[in-house]
PDB file of N, CA and C in Angstrom:
ATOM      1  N   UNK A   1      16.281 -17.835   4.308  1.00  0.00           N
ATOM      2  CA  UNK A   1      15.993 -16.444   3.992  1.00  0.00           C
ATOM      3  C   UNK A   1      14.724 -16.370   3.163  1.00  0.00           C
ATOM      4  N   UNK A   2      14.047 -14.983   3.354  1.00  0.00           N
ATOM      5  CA  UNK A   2      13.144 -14.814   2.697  1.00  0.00           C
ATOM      6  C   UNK A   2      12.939 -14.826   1.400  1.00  0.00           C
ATOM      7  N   UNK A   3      12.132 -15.539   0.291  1.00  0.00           N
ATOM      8  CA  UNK A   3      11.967 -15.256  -1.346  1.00  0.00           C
ATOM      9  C   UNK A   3      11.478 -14.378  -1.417  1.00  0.00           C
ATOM     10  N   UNK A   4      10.846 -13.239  -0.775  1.00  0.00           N
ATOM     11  CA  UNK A   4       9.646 -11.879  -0.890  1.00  0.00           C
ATOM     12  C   UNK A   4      11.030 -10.831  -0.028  1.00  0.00           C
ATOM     13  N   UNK A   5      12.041 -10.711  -0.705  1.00  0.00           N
ATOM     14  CA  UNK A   5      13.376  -9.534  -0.135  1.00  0.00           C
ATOM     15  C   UNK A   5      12.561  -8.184   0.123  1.00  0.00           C
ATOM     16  N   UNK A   6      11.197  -7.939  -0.774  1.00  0.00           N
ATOM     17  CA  UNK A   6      11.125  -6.827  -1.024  1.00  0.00           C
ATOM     18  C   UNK A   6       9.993  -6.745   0.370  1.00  0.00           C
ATOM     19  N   UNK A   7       9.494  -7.560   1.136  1.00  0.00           N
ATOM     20  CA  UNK A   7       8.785  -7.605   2.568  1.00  0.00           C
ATOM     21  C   UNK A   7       9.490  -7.058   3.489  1.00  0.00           C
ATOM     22  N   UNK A   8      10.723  -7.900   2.917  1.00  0.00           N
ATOM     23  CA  UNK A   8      11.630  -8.246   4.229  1.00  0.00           C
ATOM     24  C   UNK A   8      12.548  -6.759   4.416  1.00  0.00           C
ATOM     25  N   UNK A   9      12.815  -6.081   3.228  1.00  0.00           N
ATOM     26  CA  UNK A   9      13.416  -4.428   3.183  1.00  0.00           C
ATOM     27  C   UNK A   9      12.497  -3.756   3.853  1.00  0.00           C
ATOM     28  N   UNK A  10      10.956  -3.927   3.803  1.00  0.00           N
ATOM     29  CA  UNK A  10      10.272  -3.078   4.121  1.00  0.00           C
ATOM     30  C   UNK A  10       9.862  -3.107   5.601  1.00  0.00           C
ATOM     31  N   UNK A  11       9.766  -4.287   6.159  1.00  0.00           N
ATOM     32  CA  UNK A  11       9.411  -5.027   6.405  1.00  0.00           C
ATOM     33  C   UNK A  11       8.204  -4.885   7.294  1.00  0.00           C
ATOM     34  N   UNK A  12       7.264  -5.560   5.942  1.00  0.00           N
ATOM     35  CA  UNK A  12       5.932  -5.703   5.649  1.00  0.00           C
ATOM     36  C   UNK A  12       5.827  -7.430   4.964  1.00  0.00           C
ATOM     37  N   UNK A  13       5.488  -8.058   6.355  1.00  0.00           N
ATOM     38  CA  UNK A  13       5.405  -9.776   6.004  1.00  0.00           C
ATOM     39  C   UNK A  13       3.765  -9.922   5.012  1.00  0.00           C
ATOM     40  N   UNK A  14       2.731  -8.998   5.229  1.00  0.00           N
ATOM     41  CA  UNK A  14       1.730  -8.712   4.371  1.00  0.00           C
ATOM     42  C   UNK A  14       1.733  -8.952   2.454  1.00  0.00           C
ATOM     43  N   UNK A  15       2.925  -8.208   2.430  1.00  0.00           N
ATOM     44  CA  UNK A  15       2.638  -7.568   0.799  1.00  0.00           C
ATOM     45  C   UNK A  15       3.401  -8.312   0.333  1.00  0.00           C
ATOM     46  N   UNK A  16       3.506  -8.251  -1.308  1.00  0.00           N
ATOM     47  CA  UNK A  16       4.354  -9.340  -1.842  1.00  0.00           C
ATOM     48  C   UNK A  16       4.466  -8.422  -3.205  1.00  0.00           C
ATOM     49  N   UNK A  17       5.695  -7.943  -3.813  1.00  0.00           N
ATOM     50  CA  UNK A  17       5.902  -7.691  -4.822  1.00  0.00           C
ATOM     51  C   UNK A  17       5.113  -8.043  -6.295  1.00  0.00           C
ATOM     52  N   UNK A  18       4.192  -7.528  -6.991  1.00  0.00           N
ATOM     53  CA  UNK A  18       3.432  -7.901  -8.367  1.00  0.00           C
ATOM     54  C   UNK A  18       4.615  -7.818  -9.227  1.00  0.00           C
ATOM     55  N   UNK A  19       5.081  -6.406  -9.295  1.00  0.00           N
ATOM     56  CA  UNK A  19       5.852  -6.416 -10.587  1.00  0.00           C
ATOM     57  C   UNK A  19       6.932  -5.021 -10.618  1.00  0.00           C
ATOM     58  N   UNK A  20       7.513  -5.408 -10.628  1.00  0.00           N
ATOM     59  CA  UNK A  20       8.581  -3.936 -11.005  1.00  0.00           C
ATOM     60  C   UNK A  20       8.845  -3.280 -11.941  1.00  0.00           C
ATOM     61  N   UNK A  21       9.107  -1.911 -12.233  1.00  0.00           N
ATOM     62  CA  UNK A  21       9.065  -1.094 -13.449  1.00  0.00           C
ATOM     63  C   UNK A  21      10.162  -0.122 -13.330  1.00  0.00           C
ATOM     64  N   UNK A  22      11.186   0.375 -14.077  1.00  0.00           N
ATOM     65  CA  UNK A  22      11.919   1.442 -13.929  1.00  0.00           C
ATOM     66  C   UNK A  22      11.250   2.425 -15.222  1.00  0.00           C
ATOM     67  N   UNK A  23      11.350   3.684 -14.953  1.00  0.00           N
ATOM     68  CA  UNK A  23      10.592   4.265 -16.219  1.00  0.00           C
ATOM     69  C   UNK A  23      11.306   5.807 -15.713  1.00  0.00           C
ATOM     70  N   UNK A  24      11.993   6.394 -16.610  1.00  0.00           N
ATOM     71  CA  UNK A  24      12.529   7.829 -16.567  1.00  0.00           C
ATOM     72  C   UNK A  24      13.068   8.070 -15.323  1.00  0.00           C
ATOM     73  N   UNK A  25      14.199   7.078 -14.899  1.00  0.00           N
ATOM     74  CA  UNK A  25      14.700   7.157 -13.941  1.00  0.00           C
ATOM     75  C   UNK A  25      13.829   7.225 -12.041  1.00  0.00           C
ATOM     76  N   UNK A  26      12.938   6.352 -12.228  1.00  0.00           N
ATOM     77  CA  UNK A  26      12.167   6.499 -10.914  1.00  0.00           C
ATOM     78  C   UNK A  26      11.927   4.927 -11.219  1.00  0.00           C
ATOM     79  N   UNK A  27      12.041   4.125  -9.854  1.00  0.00           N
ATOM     80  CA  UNK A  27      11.338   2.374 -10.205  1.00  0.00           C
ATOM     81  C   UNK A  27      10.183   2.559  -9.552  1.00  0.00           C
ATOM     82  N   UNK A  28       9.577   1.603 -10.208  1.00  0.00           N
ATOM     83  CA  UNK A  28       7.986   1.420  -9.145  1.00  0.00           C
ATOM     84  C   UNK A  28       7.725   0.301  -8.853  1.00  0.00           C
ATOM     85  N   UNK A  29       7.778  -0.143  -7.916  1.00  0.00           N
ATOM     86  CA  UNK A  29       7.736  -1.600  -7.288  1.00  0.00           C
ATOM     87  C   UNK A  29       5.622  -1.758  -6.650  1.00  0.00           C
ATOM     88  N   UNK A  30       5.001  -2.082  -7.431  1.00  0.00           N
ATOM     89  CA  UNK A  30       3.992  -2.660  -7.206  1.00  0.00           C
ATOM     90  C   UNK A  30       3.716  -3.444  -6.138  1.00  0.00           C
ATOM     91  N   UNK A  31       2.956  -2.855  -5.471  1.00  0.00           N
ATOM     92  CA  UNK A  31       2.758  -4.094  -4.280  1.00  0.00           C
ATOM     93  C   UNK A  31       1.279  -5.138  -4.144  1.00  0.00           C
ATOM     94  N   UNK A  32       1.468  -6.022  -3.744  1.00  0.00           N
ATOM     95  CA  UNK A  32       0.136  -6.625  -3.483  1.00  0.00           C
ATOM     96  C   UNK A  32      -0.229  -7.051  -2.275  1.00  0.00           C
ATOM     97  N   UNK A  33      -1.191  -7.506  -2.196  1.00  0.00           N
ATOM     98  CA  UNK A  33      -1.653  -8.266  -0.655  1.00  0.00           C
ATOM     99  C   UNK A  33      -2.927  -8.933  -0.885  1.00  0.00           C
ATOM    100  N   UNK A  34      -2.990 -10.166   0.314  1.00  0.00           N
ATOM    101  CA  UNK A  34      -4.359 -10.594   0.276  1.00  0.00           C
ATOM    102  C   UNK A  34      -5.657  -9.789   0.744  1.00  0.00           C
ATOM    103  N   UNK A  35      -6.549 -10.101   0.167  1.00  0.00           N
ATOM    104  CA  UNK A  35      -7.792  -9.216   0.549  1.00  0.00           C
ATOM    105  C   UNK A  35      -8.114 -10.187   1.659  1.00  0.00           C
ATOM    106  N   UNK A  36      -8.167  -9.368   2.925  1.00  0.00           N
ATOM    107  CA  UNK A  36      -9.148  -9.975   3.875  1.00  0.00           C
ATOM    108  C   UNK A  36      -9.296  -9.324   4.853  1.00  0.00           C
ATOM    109  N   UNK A  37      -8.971  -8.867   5.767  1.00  0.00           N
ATOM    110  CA  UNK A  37      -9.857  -7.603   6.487  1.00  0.00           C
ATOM    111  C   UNK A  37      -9.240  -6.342   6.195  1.00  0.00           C
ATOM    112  N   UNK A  38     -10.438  -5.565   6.841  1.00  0.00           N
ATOM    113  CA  UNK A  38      -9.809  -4.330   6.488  1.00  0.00           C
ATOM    114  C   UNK A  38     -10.039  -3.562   7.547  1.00  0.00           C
ATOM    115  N   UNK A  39      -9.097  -2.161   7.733  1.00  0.00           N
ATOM    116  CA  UNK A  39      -9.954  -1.649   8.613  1.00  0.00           C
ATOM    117  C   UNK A  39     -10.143   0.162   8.376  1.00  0.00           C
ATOM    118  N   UNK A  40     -11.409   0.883   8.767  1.00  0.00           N
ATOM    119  CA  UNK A  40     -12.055   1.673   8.518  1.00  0.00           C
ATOM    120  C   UNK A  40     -11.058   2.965   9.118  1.00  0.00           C
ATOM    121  N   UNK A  41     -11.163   3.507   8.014  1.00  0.00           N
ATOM    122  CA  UNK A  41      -9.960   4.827   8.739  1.00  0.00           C
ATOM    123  C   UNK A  41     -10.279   5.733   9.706  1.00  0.00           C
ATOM    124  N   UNK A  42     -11.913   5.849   9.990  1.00  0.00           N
ATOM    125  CA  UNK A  42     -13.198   6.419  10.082  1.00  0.00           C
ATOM    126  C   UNK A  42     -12.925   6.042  11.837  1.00  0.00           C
ATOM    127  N   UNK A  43     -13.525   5.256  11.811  1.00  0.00           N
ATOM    128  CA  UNK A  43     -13.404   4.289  13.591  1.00  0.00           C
ATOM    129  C   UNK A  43     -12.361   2.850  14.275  1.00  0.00           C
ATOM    130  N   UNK A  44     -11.462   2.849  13.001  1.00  0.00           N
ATOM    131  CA  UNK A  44     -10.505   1.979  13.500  1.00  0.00           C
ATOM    132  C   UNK A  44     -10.815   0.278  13.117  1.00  0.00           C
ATOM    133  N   UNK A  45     -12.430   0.291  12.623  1.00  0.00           N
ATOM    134  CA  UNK A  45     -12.964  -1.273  13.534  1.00  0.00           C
ATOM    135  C   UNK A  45     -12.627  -1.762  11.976  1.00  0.00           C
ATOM    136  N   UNK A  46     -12.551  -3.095  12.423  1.00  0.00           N
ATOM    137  CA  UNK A  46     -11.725  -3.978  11.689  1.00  0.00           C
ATOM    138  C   UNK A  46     -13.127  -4.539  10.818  1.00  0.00           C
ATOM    139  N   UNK A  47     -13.234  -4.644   9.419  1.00  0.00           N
ATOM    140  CA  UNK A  47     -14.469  -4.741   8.605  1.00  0.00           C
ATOM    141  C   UNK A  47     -14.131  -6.033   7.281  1.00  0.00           C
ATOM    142  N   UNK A  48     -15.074  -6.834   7.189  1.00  0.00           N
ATOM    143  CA  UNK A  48     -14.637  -8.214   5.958  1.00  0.00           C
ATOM    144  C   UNK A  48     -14.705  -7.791   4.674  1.00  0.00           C
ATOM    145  N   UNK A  49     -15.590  -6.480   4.300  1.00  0.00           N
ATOM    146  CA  UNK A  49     -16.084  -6.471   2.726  1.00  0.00           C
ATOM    147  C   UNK A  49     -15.089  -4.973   2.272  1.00  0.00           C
ATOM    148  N   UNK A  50     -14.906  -5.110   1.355  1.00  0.00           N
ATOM    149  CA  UNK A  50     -14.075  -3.902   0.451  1.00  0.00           C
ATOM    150  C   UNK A  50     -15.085  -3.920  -0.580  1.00  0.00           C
ATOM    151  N   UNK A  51     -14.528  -3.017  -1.335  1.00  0.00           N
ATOM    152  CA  UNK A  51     -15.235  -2.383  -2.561  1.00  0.00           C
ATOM    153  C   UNK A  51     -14.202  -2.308  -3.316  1.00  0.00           C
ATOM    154  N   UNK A  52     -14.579  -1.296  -4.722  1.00  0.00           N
ATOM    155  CA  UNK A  52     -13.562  -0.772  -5.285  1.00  0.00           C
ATOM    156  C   UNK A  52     -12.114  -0.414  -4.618  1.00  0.00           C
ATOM    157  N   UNK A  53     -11.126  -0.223  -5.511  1.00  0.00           N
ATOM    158  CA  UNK A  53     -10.161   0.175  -5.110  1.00  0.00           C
ATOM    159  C   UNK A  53      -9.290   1.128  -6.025  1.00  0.00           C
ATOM    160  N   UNK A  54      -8.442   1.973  -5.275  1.00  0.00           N
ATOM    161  CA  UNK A  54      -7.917   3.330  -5.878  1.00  0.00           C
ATOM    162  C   UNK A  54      -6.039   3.007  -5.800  1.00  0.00           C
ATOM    163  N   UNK A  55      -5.276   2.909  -6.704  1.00  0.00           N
ATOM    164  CA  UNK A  55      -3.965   2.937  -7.052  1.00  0.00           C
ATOM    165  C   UNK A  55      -3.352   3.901  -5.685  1.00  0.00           C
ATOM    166  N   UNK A  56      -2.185   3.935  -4.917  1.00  0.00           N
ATOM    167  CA  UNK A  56      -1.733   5.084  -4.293  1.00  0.00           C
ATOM    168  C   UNK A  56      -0.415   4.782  -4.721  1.00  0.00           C
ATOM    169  N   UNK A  57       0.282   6.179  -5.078  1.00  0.00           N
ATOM    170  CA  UNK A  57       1.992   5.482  -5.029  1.00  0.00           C
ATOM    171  C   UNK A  57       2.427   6.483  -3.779  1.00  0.00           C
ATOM    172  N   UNK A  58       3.759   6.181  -2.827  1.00  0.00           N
ATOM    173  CA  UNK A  58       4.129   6.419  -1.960  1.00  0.00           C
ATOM    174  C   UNK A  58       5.632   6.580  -2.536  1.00  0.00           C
ATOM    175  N   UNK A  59       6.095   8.011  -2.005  1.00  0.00           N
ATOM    176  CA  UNK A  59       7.516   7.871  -2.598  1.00  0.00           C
ATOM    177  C   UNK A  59       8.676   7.321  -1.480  1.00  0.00           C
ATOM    178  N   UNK A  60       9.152   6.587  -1.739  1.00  0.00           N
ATOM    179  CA  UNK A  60      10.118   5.755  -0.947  1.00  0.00           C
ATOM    180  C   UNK A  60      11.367   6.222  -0.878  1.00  0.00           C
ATOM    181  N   UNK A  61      12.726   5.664  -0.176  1.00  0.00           N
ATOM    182  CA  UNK A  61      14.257   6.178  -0.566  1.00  0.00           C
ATOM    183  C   UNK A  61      14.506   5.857  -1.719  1.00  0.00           C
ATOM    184  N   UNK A  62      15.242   7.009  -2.268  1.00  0.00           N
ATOM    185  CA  UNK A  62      16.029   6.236  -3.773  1.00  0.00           C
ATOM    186  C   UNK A  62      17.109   5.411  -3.273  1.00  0.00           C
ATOM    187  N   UNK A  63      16.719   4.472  -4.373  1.00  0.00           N
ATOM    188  CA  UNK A  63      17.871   3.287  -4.081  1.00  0.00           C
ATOM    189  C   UNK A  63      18.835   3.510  -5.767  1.00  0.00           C
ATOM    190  N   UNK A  64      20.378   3.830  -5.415  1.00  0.00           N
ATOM    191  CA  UNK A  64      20.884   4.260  -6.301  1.00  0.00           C
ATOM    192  C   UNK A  64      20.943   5.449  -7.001  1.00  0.00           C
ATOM    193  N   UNK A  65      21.114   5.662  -8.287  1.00  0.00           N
ATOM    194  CA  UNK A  65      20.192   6.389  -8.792  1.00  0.00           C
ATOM    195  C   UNK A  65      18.770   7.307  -8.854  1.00  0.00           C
ATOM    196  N   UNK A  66      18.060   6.286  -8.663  1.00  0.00           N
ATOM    197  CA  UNK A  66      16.369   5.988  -9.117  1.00  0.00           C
ATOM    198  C   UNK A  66      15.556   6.369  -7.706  1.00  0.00           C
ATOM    199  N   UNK A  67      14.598   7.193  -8.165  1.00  0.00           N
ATOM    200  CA  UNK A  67      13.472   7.480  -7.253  1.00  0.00           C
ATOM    201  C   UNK A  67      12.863   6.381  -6.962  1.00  0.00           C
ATOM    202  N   UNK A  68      12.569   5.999  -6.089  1.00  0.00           N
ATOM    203  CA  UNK A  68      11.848   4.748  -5.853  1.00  0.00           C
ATOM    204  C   UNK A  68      10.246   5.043  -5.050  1.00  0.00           C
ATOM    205  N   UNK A  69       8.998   4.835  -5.700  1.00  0.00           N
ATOM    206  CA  UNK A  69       8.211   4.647  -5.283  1.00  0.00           C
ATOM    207  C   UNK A  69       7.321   3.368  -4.996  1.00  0.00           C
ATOM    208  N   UNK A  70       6.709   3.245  -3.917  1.00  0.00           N
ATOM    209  CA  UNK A  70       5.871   1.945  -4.143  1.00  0.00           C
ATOM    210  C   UNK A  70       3.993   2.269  -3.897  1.00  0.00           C
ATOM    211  N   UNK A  71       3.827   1.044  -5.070  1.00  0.00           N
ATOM    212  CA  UNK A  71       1.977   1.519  -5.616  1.00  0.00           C
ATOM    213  C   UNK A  71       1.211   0.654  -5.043  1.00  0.00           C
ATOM    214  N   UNK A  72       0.528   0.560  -4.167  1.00  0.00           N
ATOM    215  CA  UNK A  72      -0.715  -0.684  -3.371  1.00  0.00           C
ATOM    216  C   UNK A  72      -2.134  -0.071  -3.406  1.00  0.00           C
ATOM    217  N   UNK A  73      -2.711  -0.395  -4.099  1.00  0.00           N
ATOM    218  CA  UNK A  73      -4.467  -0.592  -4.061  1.00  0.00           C
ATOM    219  C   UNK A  73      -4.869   0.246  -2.567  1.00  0.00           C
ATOM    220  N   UNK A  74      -5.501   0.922  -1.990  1.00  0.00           N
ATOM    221  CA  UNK A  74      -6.579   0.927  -1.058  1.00  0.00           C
ATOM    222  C   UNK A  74      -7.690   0.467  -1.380  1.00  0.00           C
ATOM    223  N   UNK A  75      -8.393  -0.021  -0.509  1.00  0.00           N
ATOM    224  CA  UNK A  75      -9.954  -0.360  -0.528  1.00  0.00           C
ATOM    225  C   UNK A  75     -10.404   0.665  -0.169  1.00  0.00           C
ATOM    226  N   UNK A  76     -11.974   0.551  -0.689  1.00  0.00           N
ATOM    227  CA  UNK A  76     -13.208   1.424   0.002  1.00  0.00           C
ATOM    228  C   UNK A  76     -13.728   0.540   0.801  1.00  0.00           C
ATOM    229  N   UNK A  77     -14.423   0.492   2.127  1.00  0.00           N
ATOM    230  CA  UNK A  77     -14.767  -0.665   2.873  1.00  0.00           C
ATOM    231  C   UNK A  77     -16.384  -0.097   3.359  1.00  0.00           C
ATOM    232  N   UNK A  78     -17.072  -1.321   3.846  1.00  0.00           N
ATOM    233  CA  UNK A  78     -18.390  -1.012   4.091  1.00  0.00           C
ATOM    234  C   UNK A  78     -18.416  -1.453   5.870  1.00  0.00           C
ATOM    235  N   UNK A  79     -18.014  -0.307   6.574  1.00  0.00           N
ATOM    236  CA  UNK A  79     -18.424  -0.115   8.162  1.00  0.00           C
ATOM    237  C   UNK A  79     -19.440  -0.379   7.947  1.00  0.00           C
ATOM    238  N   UNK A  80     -19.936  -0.509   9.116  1.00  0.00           N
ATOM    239  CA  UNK A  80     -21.380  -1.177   9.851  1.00  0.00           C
ATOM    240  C   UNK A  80     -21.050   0.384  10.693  1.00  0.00           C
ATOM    241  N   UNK A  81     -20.430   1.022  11.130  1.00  0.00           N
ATOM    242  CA  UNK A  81     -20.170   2.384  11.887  1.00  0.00           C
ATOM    243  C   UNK A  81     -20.460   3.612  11.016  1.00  0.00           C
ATOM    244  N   UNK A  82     -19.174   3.515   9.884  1.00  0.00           N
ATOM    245  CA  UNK A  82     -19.304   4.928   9.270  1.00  0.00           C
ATOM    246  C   UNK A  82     -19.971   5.150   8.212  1.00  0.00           C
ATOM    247  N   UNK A  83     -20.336   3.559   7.596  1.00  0.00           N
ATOM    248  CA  UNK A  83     -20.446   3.486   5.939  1.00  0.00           C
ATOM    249  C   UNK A  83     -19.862   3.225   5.379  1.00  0.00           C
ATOM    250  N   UNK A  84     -19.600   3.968   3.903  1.00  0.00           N
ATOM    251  CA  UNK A  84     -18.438   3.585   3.158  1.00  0.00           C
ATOM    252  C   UNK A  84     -17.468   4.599   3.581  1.00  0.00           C
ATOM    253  N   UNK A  85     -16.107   3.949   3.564  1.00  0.00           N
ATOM    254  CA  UNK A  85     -14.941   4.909   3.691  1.00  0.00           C
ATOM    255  C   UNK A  85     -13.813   3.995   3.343  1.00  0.00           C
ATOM    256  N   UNK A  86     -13.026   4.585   2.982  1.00  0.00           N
ATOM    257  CA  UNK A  86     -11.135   4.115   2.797  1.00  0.00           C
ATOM    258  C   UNK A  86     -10.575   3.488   3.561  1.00  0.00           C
ATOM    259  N   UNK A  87     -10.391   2.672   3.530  1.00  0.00           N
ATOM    260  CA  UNK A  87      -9.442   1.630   4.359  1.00  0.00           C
ATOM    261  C   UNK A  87      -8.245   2.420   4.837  1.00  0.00           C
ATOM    262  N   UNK A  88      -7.647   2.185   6.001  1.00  0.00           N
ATOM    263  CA  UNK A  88      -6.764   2.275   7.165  1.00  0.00           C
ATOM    264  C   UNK A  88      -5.532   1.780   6.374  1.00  0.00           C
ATOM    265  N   UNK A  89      -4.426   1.775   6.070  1.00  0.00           N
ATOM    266  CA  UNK A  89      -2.976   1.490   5.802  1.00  0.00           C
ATOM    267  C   UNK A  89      -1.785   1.543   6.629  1.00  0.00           C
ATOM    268  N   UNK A  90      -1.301   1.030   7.488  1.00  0.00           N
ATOM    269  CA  UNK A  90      -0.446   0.983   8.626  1.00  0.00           C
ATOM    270  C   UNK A  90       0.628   1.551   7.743  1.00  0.00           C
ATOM    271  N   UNK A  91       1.076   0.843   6.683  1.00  0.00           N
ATOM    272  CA  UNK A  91       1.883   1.255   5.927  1.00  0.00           C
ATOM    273  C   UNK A  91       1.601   2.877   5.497  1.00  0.00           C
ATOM    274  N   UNK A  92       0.807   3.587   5.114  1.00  0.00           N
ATOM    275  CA  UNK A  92       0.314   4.520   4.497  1.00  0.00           C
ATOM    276  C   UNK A  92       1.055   5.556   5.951  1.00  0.00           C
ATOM    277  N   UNK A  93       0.669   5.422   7.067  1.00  0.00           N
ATOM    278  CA  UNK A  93       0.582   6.315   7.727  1.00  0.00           C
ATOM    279  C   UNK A  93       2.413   6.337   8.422  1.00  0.00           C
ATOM    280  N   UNK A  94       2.969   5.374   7.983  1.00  0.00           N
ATOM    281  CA  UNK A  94       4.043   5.526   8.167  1.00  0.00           C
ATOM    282  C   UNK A  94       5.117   6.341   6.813  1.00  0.00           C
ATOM    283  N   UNK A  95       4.189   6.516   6.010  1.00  0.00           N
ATOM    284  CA  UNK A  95       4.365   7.214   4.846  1.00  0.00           C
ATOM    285  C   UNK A  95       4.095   8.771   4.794  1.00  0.00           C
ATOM    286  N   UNK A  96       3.468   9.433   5.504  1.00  0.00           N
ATOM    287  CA  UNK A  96       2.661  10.239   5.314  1.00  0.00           C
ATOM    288  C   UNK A  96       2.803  11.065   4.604  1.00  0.00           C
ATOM    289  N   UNK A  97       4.065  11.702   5.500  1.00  0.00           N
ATOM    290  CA  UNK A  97       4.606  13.258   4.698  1.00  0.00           C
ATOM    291  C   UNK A  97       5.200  12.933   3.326  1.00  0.00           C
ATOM    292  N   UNK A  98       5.424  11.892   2.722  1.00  0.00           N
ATOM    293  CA  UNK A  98       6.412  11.250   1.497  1.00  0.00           C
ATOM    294  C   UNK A  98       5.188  11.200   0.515  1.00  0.00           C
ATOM    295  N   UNK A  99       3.781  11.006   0.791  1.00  0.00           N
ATOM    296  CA  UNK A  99       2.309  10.208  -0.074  1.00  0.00           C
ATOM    297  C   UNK A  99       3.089  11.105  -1.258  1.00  0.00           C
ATOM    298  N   UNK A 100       2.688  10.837  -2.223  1.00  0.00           N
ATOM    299  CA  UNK A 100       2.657  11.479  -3.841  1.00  0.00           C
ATOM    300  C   UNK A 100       2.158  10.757  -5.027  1.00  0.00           C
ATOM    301  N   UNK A 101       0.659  12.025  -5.494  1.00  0.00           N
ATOM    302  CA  UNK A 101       0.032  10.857  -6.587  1.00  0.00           C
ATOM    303  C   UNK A 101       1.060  11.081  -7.694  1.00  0.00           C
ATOM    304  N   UNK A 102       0.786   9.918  -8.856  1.00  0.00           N
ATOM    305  CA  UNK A 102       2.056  10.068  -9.738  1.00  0.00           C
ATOM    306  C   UNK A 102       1.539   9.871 -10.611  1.00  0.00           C
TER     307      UNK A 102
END
């Protein structure tokens, strides 16, 4: 079985849990991932360099109690197409209607 449970719930073999937080009854499960491609939300095409990056939290099912959201970095990425723009999130867009900044 998997040591990364929190992939395997999601299941997102990508990300790997940083750190968990419960705070006023909502947890926030931090996510991470390796930097290495990215792709442009702009034209789809798959790009090597990121830039800065912006916090998103996504509100998830409550588990129990507790609101559960989870927080992963986006990149800004440098197309060779559009320029700079925001990285693509497979995850994100399976999120959509739930997104909430926090």
């Amino acid at each position: 079985m998997s040591s990364n449970i929190i992939a395997l719930w999601l299941n997102l073999p990508q990300v790997y849990p940083q750190k968990i937080d419960i705070v006023a009854g909502s947890t926030v499960i931090y996510l991470a991932r390796e930097r290495g491609e990215f792709v442009c939300s702009g034209c789809r095409e798959t790009v090597n360099q990121g830039y800065d990056s912006r916090r998103q939290y996504l509100r998830d099912l409550s588990c129990f109690e507790y609101s559960t959201y989870l927080a992963l970095d986006k990149f800004r990425v440098d197309c060779p197409s559009c320029g700079v723009r925001v990285e693509e999130l497979k995850l994100c867009s399976s999120f959509l209607s739930l997104h909430q900044e926090i």
